[in-house]
C-alpha atoms as a PDB file:
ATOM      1  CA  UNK A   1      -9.373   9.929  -8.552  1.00  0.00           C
ATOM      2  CA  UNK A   2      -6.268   8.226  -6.552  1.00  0.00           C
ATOM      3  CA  UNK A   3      -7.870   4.548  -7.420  1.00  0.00           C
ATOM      4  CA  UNK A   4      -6.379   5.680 -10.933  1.00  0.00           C
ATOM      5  CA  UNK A   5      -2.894   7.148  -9.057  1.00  0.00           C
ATOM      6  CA  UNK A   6      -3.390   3.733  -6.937  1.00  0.00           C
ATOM      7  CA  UNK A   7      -3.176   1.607 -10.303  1.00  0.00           C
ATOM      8  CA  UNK A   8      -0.763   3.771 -11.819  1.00  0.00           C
ATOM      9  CA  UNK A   9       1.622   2.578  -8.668  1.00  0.00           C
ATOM     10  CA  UNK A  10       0.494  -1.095  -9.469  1.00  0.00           C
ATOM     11  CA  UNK A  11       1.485  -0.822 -13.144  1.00  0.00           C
ATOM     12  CA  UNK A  12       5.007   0.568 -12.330  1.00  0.00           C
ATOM     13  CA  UNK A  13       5.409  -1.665  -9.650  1.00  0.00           C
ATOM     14  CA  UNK A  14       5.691   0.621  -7.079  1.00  0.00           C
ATOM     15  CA  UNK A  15       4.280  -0.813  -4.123  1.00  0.00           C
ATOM     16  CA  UNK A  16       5.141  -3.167  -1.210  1.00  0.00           C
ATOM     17  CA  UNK A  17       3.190  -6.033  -1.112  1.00  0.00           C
ATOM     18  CA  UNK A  18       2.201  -4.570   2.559  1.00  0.00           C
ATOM     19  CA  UNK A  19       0.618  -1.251   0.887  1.00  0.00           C
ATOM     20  CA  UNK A  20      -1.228  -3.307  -1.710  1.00  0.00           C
ATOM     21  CA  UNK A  21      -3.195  -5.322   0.920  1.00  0.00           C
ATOM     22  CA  UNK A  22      -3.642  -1.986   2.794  1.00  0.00           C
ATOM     23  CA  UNK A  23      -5.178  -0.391  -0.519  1.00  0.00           C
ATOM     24  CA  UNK A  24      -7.874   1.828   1.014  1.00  0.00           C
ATOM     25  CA  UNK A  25      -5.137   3.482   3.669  1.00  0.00           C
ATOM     26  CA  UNK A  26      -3.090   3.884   0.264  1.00  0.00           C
ATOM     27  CA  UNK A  27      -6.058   5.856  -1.492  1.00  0.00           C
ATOM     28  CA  UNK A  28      -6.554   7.694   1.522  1.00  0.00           C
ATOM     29  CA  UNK A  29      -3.134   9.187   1.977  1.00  0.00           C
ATOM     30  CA  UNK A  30      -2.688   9.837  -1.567  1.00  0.00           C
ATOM     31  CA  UNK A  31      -5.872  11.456  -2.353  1.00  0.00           C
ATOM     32  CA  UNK A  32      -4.780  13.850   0.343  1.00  0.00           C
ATOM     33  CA  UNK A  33      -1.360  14.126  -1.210  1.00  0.00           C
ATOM     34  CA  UNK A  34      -3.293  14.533  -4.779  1.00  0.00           C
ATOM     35  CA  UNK A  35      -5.112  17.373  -3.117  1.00  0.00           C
ATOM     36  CA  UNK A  36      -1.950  19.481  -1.655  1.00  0.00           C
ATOM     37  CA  UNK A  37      -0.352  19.742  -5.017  1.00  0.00           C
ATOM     38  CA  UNK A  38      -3.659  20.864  -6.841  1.00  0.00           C
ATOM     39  CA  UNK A  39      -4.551  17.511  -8.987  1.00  0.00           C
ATOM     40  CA  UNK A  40      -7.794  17.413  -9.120  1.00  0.00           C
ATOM     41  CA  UNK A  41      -8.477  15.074 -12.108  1.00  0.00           C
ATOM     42  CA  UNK A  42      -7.770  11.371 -13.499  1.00  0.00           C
ATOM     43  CA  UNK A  43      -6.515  13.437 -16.985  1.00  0.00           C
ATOM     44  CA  UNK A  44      -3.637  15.318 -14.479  1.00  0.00           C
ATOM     45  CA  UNK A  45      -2.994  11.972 -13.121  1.00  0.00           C
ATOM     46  CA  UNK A  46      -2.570  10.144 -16.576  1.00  0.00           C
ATOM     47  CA  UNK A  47       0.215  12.667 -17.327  1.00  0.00           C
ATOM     48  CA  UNK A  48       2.423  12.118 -14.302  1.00  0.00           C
ATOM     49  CA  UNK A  49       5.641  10.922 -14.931  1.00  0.00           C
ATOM     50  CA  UNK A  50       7.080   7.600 -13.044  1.00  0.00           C
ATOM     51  CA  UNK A  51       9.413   9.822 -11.228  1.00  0.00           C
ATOM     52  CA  UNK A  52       6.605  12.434 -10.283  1.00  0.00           C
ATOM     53  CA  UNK A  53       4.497   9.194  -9.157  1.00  0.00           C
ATOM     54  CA  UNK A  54       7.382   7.925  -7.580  1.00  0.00           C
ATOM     55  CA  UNK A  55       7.940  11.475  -5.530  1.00  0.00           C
ATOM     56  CA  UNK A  56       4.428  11.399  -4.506  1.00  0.00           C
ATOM     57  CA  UNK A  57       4.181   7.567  -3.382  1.00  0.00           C
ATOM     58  CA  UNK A  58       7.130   9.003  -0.656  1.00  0.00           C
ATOM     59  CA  UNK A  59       4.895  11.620   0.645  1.00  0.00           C
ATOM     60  CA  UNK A  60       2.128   8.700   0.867  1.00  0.00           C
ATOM     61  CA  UNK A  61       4.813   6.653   2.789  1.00  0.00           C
ATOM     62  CA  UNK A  62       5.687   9.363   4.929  1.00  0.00           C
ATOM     63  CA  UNK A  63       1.907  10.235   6.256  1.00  0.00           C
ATOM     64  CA  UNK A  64       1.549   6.888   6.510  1.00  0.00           C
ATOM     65  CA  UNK A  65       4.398   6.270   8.901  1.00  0.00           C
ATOM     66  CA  UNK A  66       3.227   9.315  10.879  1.00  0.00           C
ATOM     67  CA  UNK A  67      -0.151   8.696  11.130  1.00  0.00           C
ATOM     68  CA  UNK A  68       0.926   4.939  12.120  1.00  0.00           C
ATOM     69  CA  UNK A  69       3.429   6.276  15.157  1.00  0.00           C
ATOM     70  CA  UNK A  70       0.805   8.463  16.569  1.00  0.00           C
ATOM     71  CA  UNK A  71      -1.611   6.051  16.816  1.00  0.00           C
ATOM     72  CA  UNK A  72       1.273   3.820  18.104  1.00  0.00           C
ATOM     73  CA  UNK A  73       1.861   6.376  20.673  1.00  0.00           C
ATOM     74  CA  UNK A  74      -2.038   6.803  21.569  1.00  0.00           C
ATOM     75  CA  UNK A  75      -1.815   3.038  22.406  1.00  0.00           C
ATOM     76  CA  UNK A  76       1.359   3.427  24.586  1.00  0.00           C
ATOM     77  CA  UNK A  77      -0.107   6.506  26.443  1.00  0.00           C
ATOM     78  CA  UNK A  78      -3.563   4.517  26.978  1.00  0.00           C
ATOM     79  CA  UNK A  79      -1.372   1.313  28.072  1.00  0.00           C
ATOM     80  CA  UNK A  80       0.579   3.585  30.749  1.00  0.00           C
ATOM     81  CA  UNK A  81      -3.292   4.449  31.840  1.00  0.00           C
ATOM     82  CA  UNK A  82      -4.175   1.420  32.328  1.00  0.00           C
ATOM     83  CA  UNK A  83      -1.033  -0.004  34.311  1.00  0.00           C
ATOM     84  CA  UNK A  84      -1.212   3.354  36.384  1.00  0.00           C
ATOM     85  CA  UNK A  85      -4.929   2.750  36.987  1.00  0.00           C
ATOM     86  CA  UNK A  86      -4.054  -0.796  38.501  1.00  0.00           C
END
């Protein structure tokens, strides 16, 4: 289901080179996004507008960037471990 929402943000041109490379993280987040607002089915996708795509890759950019500082602030929290444990 969000390979097709993934190529539908290819054909606009949508994404960063960064997210392209990162494809499977992309999928990820937007299947989850996908699943929140009740589209359920490549047909639903086909029928988004660019803007409505466009709305939705900005929800995908902003779990991204959350899900990347937590695990940015796992690593500082283990890092202050491992000095403290020194």
């Amino acid at each position: 289901m969000s390979e097709f929402a993934f190529f539908r943000f290819m054909t606009y041109n949508l994404l960063t080179l960064e997210e392209q490379q990162h494809k499977d993280e992309i999928v990820s987040l937007t299947e989850q996004e996908l699943d929140a607002r009740g589209i359920e089915c490549d047909s639903k996708i086909s029928k988004i507008s660019e803007e409505q795509l466009k709305t939705i890759l900005e929800e995908v950019r902003k779990l991204r960037k959350k899900k990347k500082n937590e695990q940015d602030n796992d690593k500082d929290a283990q890092d202050q471990l491992d000095l403290a444990v020194q």
